[in-house]
Protein backbone atom coordinates (compact mmCIF):
# COMPACT_ATOMS: atom_id res chain seq x y z
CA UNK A 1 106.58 116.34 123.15
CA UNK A 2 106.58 117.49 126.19
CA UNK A 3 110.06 116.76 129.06
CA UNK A 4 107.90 115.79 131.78
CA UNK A 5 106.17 112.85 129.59
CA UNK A 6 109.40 111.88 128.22
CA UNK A 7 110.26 111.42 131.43
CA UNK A 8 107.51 109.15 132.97
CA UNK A 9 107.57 107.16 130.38
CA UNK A 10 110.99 106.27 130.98
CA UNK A 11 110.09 105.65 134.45
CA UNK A 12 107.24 103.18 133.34
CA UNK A 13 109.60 101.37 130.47
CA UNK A 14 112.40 100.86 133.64
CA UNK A 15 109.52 98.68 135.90
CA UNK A 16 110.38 95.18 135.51
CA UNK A 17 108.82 93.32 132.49
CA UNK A 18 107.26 90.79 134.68
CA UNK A 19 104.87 93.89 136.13
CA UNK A 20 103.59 94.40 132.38
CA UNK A 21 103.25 90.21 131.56
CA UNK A 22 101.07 90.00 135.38
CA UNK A 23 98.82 93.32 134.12
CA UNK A 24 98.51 91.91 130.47
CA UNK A 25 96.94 88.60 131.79
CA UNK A 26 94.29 90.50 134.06
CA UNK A 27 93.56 93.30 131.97
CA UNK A 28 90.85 93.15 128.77
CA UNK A 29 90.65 95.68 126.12
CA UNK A 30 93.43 96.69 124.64
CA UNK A 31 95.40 95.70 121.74
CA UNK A 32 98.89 96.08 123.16
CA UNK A 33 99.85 99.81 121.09
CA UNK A 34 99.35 101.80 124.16
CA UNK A 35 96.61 104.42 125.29
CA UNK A 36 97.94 106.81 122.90
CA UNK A 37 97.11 104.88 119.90
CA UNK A 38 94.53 102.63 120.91
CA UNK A 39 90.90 104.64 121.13
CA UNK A 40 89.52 101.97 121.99
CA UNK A 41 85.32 101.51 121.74
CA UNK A 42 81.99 101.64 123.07
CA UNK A 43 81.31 98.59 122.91
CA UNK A 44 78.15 96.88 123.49
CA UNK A 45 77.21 97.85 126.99
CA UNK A 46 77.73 94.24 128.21
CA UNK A 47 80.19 91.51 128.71
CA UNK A 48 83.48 91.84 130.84
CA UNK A 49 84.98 95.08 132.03
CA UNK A 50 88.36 95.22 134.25
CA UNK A 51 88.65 97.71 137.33
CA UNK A 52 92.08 98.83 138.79
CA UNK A 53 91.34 99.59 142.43
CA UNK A 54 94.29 102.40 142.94
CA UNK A 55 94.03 101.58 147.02
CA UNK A 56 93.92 97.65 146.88
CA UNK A 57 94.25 95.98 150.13
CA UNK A 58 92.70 98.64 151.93
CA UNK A 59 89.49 99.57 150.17
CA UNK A 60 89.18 96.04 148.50
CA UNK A 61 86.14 94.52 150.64
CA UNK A 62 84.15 97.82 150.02
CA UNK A 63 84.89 97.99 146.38
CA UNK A 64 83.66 94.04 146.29
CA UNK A 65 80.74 94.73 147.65
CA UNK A 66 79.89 97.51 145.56
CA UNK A 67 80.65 95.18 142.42
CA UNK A 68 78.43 92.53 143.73
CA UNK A 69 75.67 95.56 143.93
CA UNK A 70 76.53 96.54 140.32
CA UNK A 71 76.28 92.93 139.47
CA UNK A 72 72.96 92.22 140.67
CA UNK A 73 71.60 94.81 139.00
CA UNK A 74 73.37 94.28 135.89
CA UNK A 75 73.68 91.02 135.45
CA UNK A 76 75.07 91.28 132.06
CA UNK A 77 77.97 92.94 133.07
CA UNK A 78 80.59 91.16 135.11
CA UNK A 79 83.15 93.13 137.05
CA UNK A 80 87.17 91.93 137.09
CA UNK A 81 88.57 93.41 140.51
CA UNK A 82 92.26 94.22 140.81
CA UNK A 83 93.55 95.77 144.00
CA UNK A 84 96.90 97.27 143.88
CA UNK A 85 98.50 99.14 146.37
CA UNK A 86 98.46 103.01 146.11
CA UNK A 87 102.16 103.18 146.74
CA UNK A 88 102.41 101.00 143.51
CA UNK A 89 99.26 102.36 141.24
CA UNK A 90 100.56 104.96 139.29
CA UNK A 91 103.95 103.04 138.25
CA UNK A 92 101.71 100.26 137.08
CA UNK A 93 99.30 102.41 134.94
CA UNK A 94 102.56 104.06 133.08
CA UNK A 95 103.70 100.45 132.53
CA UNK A 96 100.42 99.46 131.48
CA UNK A 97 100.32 102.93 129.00
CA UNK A 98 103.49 102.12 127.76
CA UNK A 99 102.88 98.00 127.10
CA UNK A 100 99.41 97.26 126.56
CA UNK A 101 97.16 95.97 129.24
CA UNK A 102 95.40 98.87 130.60
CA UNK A 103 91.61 98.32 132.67
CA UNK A 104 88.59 99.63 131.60
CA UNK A 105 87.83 101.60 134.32
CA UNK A 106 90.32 102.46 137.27
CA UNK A 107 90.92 104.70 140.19
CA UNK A 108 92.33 108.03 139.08
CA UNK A 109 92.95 111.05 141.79
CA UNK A 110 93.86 114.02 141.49
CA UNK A 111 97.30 113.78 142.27
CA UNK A 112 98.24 111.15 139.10
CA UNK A 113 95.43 112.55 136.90
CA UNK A 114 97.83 115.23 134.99
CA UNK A 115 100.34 112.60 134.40
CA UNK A 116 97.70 110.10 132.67
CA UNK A 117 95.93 112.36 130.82
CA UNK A 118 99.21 113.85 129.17
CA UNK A 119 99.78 110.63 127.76
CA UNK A 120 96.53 110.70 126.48
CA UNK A 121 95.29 107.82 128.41
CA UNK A 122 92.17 108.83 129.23
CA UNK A 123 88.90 109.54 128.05
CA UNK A 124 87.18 112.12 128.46
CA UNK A 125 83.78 112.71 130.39
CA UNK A 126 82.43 115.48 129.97
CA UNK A 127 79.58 114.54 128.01
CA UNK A 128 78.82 111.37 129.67
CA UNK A 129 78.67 112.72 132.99
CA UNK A 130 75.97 116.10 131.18
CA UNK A 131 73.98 113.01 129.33
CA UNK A 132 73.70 111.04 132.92
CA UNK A 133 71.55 110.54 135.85
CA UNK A 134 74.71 111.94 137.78
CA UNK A 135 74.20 115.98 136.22
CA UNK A 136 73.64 117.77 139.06
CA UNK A 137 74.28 115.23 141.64
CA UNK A 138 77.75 115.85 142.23
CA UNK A 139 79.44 118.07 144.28
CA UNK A 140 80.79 121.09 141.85
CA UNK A 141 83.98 122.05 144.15
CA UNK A 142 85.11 118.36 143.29
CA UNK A 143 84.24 118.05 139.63
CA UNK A 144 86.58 121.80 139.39
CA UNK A 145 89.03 120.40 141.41
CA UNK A 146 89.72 117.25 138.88
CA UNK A 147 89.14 119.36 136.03
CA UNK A 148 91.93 122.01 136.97
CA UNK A 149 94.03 118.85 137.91
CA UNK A 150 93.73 117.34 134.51
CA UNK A 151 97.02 119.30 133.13
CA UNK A 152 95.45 122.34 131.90
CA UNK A 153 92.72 121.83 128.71
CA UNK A 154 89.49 122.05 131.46
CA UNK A 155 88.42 118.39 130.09
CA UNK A 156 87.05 116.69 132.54
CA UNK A 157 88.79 113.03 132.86
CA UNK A 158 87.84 111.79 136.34
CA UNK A 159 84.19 111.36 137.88
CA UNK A 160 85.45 112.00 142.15
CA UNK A 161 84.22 109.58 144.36
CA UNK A 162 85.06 111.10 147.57
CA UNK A 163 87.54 114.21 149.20
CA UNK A 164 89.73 114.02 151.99
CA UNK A 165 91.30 116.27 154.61
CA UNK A 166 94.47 116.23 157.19
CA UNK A 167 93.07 114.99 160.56
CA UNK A 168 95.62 114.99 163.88
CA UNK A 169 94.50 112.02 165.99
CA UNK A 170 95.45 111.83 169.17
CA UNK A 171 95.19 109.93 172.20
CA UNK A 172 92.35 111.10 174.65
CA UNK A 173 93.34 108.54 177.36
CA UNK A 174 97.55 109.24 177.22
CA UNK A 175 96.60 113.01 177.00
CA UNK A 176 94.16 112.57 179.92
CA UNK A 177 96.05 110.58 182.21
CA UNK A 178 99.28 113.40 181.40
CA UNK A 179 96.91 116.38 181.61
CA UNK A 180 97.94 117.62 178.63
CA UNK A 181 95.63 120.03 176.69
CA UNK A 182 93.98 118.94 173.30
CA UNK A 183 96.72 119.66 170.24
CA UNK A 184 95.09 122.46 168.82
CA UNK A 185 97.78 124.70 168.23
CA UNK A 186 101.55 123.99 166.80
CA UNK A 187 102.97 125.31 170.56
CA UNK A 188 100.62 122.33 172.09
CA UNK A 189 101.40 119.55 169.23
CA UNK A 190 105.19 119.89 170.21
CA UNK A 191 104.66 120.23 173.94
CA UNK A 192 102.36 117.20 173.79
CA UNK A 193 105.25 115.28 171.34
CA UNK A 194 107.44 115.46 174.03
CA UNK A 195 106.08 114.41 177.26
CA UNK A 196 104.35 111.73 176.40
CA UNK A 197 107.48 110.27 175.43
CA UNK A 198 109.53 107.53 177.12
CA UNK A 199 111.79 105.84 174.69
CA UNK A 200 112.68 103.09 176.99
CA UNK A 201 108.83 102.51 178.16
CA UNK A 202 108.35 102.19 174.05
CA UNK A 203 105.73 105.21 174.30
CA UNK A 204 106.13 108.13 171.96
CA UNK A 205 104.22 111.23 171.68
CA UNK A 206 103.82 111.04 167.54
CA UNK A 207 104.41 108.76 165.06
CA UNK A 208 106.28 110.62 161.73
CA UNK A 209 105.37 109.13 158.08
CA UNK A 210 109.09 108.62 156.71
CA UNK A 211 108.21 105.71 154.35
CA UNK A 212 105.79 105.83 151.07
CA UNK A 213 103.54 109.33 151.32
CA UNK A 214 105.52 111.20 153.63
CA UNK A 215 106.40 114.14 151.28
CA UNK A 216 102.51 115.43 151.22
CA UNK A 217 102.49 115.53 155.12
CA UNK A 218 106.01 116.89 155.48
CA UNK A 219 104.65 119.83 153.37
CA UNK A 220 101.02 119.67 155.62
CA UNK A 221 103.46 120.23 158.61
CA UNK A 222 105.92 122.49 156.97
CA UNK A 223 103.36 125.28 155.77
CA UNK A 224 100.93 124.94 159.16
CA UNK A 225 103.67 126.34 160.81
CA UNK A 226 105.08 128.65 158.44
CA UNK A 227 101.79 129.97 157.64
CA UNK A 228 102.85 130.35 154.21
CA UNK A 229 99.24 130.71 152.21
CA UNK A 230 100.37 130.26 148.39
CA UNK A 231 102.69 127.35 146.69
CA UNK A 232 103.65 129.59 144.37
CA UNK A 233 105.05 133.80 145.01
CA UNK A 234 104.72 134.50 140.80
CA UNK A 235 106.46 131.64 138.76
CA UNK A 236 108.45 130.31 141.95
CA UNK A 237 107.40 127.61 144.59
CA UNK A 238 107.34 129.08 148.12
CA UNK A 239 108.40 125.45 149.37
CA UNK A 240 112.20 126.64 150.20
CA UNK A 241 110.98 129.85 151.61
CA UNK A 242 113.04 130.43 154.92
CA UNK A 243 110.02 129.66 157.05
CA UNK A 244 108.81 127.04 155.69
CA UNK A 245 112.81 125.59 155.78
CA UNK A 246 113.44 125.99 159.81
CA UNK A 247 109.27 124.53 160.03
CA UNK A 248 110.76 121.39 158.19
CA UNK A 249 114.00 121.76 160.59
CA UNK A 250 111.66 121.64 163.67
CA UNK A 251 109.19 118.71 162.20
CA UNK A 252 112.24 116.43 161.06
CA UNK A 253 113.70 117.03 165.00
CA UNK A 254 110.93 114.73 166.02
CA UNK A 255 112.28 111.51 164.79
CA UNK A 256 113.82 109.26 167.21
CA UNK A 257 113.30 111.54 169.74
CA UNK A 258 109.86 111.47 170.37
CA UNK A 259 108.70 108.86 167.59
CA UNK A 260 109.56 105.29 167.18
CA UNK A 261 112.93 104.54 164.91
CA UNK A 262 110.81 102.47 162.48
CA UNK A 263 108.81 105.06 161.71
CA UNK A 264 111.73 105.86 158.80
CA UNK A 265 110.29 103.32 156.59
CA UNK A 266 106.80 103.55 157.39
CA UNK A 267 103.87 104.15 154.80
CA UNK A 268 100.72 104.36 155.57
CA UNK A 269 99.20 101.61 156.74
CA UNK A 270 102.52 100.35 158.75
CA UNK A 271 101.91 104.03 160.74
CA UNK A 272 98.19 103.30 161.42
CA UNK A 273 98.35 100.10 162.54
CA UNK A 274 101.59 101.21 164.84
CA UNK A 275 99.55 103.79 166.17
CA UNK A 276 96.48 101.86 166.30
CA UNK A 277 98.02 98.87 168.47
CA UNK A 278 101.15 101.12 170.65
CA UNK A 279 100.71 103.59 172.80
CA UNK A 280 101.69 106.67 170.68
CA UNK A 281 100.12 109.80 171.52
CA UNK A 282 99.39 111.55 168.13
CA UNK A 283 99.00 110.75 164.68
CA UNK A 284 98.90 112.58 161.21
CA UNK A 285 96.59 111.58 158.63
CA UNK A 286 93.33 112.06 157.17
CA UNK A 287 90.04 110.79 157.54
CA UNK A 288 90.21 107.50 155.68
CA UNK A 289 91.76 105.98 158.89
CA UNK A 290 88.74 106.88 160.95
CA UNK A 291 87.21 103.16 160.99
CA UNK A 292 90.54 101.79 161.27
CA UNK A 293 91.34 103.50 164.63
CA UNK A 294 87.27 102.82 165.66
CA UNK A 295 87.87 99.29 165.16
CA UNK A 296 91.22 99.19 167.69
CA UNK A 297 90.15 101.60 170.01
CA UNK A 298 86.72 102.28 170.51
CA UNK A 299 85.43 105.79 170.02
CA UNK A 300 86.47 106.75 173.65
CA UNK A 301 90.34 106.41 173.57
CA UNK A 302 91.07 108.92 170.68
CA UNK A 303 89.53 112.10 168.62
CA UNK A 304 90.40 113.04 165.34
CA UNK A 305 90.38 116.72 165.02
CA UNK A 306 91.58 119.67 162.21
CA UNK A 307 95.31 120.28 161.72
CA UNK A 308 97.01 122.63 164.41
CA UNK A 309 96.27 126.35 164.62
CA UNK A 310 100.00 128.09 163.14
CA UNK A 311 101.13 131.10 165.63
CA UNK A 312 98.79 133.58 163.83
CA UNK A 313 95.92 132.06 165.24
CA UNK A 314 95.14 131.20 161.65
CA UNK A 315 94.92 127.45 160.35
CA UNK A 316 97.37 126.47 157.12
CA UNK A 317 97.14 123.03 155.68
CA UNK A 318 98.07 121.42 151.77
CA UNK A 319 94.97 120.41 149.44
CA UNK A 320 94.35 116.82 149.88
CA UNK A 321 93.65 115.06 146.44
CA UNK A 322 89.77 114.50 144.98
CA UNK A 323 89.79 110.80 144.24
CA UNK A 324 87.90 109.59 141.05
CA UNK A 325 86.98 107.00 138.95
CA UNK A 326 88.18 107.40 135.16
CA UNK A 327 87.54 105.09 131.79
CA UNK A 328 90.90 104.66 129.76
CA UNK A 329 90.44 105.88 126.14
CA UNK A 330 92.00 102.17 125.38
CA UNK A 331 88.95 100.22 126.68
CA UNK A 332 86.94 98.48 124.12
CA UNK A 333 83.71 98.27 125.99
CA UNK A 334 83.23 102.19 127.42
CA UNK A 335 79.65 102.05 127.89
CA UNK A 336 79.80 99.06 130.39
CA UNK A 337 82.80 100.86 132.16
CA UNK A 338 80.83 104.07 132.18
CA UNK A 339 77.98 102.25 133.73
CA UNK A 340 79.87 100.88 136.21
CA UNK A 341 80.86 104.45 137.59
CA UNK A 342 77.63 105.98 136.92
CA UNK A 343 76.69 103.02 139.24
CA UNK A 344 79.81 103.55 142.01
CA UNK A 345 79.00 107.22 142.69
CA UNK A 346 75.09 106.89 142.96
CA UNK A 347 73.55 107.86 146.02
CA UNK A 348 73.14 104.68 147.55
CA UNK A 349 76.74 103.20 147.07
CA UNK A 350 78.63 106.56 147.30
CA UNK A 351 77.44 106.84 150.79
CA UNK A 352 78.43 103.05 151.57
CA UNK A 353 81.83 103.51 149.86
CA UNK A 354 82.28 106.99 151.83
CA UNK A 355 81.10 105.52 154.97
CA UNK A 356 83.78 102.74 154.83
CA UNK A 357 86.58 105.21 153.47
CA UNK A 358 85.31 107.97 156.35
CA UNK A 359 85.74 110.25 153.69
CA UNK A 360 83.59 112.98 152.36
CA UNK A 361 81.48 111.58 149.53
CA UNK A 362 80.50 113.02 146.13
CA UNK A 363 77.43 112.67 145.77
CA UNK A 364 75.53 115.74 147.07
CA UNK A 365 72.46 113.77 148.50
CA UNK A 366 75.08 110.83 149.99
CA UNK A 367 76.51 113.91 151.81
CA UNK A 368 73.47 114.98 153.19
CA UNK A 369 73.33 110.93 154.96
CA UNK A 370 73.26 110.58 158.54
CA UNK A 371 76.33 108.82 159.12
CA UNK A 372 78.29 112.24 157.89
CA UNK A 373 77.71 114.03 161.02
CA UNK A 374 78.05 111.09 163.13
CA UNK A 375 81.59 110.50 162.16
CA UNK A 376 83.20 112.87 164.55
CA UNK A 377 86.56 113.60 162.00
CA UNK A 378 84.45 114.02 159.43
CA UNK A 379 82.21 116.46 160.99
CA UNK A 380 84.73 119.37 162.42
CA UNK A 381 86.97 118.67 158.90
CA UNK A 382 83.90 119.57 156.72
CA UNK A 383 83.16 122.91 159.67
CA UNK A 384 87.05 123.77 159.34
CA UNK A 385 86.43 123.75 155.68
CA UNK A 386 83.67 125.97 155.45
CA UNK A 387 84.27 128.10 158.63
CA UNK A 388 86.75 130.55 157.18
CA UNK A 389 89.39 129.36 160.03
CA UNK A 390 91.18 127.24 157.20
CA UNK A 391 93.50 128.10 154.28
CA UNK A 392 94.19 125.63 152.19
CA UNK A 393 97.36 125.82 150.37
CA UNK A 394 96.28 124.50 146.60
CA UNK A 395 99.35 121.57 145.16
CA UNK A 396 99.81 121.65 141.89
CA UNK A 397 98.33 118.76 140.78
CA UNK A 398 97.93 119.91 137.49
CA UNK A 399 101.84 119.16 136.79
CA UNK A 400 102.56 116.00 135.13
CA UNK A 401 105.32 115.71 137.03
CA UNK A 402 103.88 116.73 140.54
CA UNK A 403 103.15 112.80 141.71
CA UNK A 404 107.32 112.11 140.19
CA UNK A 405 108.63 114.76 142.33
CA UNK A 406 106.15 114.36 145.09
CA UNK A 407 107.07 110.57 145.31
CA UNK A 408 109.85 109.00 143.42
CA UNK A 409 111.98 111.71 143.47
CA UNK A 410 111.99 113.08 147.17
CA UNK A 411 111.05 110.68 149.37
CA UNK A 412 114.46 109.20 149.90
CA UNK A 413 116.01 112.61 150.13
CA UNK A 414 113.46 113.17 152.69
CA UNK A 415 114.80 109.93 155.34
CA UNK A 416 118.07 111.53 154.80
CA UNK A 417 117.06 114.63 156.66
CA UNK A 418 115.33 112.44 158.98
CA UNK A 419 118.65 110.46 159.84
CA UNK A 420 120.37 113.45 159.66
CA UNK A 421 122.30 112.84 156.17
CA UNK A 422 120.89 115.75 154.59
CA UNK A 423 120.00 119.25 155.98
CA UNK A 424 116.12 120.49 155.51
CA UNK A 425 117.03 123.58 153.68
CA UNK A 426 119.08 121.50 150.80
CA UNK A 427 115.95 119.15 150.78
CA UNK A 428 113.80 122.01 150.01
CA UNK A 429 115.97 123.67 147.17
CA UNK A 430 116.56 120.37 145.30
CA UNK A 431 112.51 120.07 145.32
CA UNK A 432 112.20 124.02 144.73
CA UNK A 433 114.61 123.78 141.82
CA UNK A 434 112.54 120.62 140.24
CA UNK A 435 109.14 122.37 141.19
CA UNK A 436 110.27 125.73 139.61
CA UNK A 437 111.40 123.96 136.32
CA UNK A 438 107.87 121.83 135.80
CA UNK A 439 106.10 124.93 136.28
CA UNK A 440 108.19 126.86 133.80
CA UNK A 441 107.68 123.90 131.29
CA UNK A 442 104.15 123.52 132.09
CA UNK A 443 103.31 127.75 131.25
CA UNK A 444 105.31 127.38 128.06
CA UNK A 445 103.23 124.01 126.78
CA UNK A 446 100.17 126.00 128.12
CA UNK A 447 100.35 129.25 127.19
């Protein structure tokens, strides 16, 4: 068996019992033994299926009304929401693996896929999707890029949904008003960072993600600069590469000096709505904010544009994770959970899900939908993307580890070199030496 699954498991066993007694209630279709030993069935098409939403609380009114879609036209299926945070998603699917009480159908990214389907959690879909109205409706570049996430065997175990990229938003009004030039270039990002800062005013050029997520755009920042192209130079991460350490050195500077303090514990959604409701010059994200900053600020105050240009003239950013729907192997009625994301990712409801998300959807004919090129962010990422002025430095999602060392692991180590407690370059070896180890374990289970 392999470390890395010893491992999360013991990570899912140590979540409080409480977690696995509030999942058990909700959850239908499994008989408490665990996705390894349960295969679950196909069931008869009908009756009640349970979906995990794996961004609850922010895509929850979307996701209801594409159930109440799904509903109406298959009235002999009835859908069982749960929303649960993404910050908390993949701890409560190990629980779940390890206790009994696993959905039907759930959301499953790119980024947690590996680590699911090594406990054999999943089912595969392969066939389904070949058999379905979906063959040859989806984009390819996303069903490859959840297949090579999937931990190695080329099954396929998630249907995507949509694909996201690193957007900087900034202020058009603040950058107006301080006749600053548009951030497109690292040089202009930091210029930009600090003069539209006054501490005592409470106005900060950028707003830093130290909380929940904040390894993914550390790294974003960390290898735009360094214009580092590859994670890996042979068997060994380039993440600790000297570059890429005084890039981190640089980035991590910015706190408290030109960001707000609380920005330390700040996920997400606490950064967005900071942003969204202060006067902060720049933000960091990706394009499922879009609507979010739309609805506080109108479409004239801001612009949401591709990651800064690295001193090269050349643009470096991380892979941002496919997201997906997948059907756990432990569900006992897999046709009506197969239906239901056969369903989520058709053309009509892929656009409306994509629309709401402002992400890039699927579903090659909800792609071709107006509403794609009228979503400014959306429009230049997709050009950037296809261009040839972007590199995109490819994570290894396909570690089942990646998401533990990516999250759990690092993120506290990475407020200490925000406060100062720990120096970038030690930051950078501990994850190099974790990183390099995974990678080593993951060649020798894989040939």
């Amino acid at each position: 068996m392999k470390i890395s699954i010893r491992r999360s498991r013991r990570a899912a066993i140590a979540v409080a019992l409480g977690s696995v007694l509030a999942l058990t209630a909700t959850a239908c279709g499994d008989d408490g033994s665990g996705a390894g030993g349960d295969k679950g069935g196909e069931g008869s098409g009908k009756g009640k299926i349970v979906f995990w939403d794996n961004n609850g609380g922010v895509r929850t009114d979307i996701w209801k009304e594409i159930i109440a879609d799904f509903q109406k036209a298959n009235p002999d299926i009835k859908v069982e929401y749960v929303g649960i945070a993404s910050t908390e998603y993949q701890s409560k699917v190990d629980t779940a693996i390890q206790g009994g009480g696993l959905p039907d159908v759930g959301g499953v990214g790119a980024a947690m896929l590996a680590g699911f389907s090594a406990q054999k959690a999943l089912e595969p879909l392969d066939d389904r999707l070949a058999e379905s109205s979906l063959s040859g409706k989806l984009n390819e570049d996303m069903v490859a890029s959840l297949k090579a996430a999937g931990g190695g065997d080329g099954t396929l175990y998630s249907i995507p949904t949509s694909a996201n990229n690193g957007v900087l938003y900034y202020r058009t009004d603040l950058f107006k008003k301080a006749g600053l030039d548009e951030p497109t270039t690292w040089d202009k990002f930091y210029e930009a960072a600090q003069k539209l800062t006054a501490a005592k005013k409470n106005e900060f050029g950028y707003t830093i993600r130290g909380g929940a997520g904040s390894i993914a755009q550390a790294l974003d920042a960390m290898y735009g600069q360094s214009g580092i192209t590859s994670f890996w130079n042979g068997d060994k991460t380039t993440v600790n590469d000297p570059k890429n350490v005084a890039a981190l050195e640089k980035y991590a500077a910015l706190y408290k000096k030109d960001t707000p303090a609380a920005d330390l514990n700040n996920d997400f959604t606490k950064m967005v709505a900071q942003w969204d409701s202060g006067t902060i010059g720049m933000l960091n994200h990706n394009l499922g904010s879009y609507q979010d900053h739309v609805k506080a600020l109108g479409v004239d105050k801001f612009r949401g544009i591709p990651q800064p240009i690295g001193a090269a003239g050349k643009r470096v950013q991380v892979s941002n994770p496919v997201d997906g729907l997948g059907v756990f192997k432990s569900s006992k009625n897999k046709d009506a959970a197969w239906k239901f994301i056969e369903f989520a990712t058709s053309h009509a409801e892929n656009s409306k899900f994509n629309k709401a998300a402002g992400q890039v959807p699927s579903n090659n004919e909800a792609a071709k939908d107006a509403w794609v090129s009228e979503a400014e962010p959306t429009k230049l990422a997709a050009a950037a993307l296809t261009d040839g002025s972007t590199t995109i430095v490819q994570l290894p999602y396909y570690l089942p580890d990646w998401n533990t060392i990516s999250k759990a692991d690092n993120e506290p180590n990475f407020q200490k070199v925000l406060l100062g407690d720990m120096s970038a370059k030690d930051f950078l070896n501990t994850m190099a030496d974790q990183l390099n180890k995974a990678q080593a374990e993951w060649k020798e289970q894989n040939g």
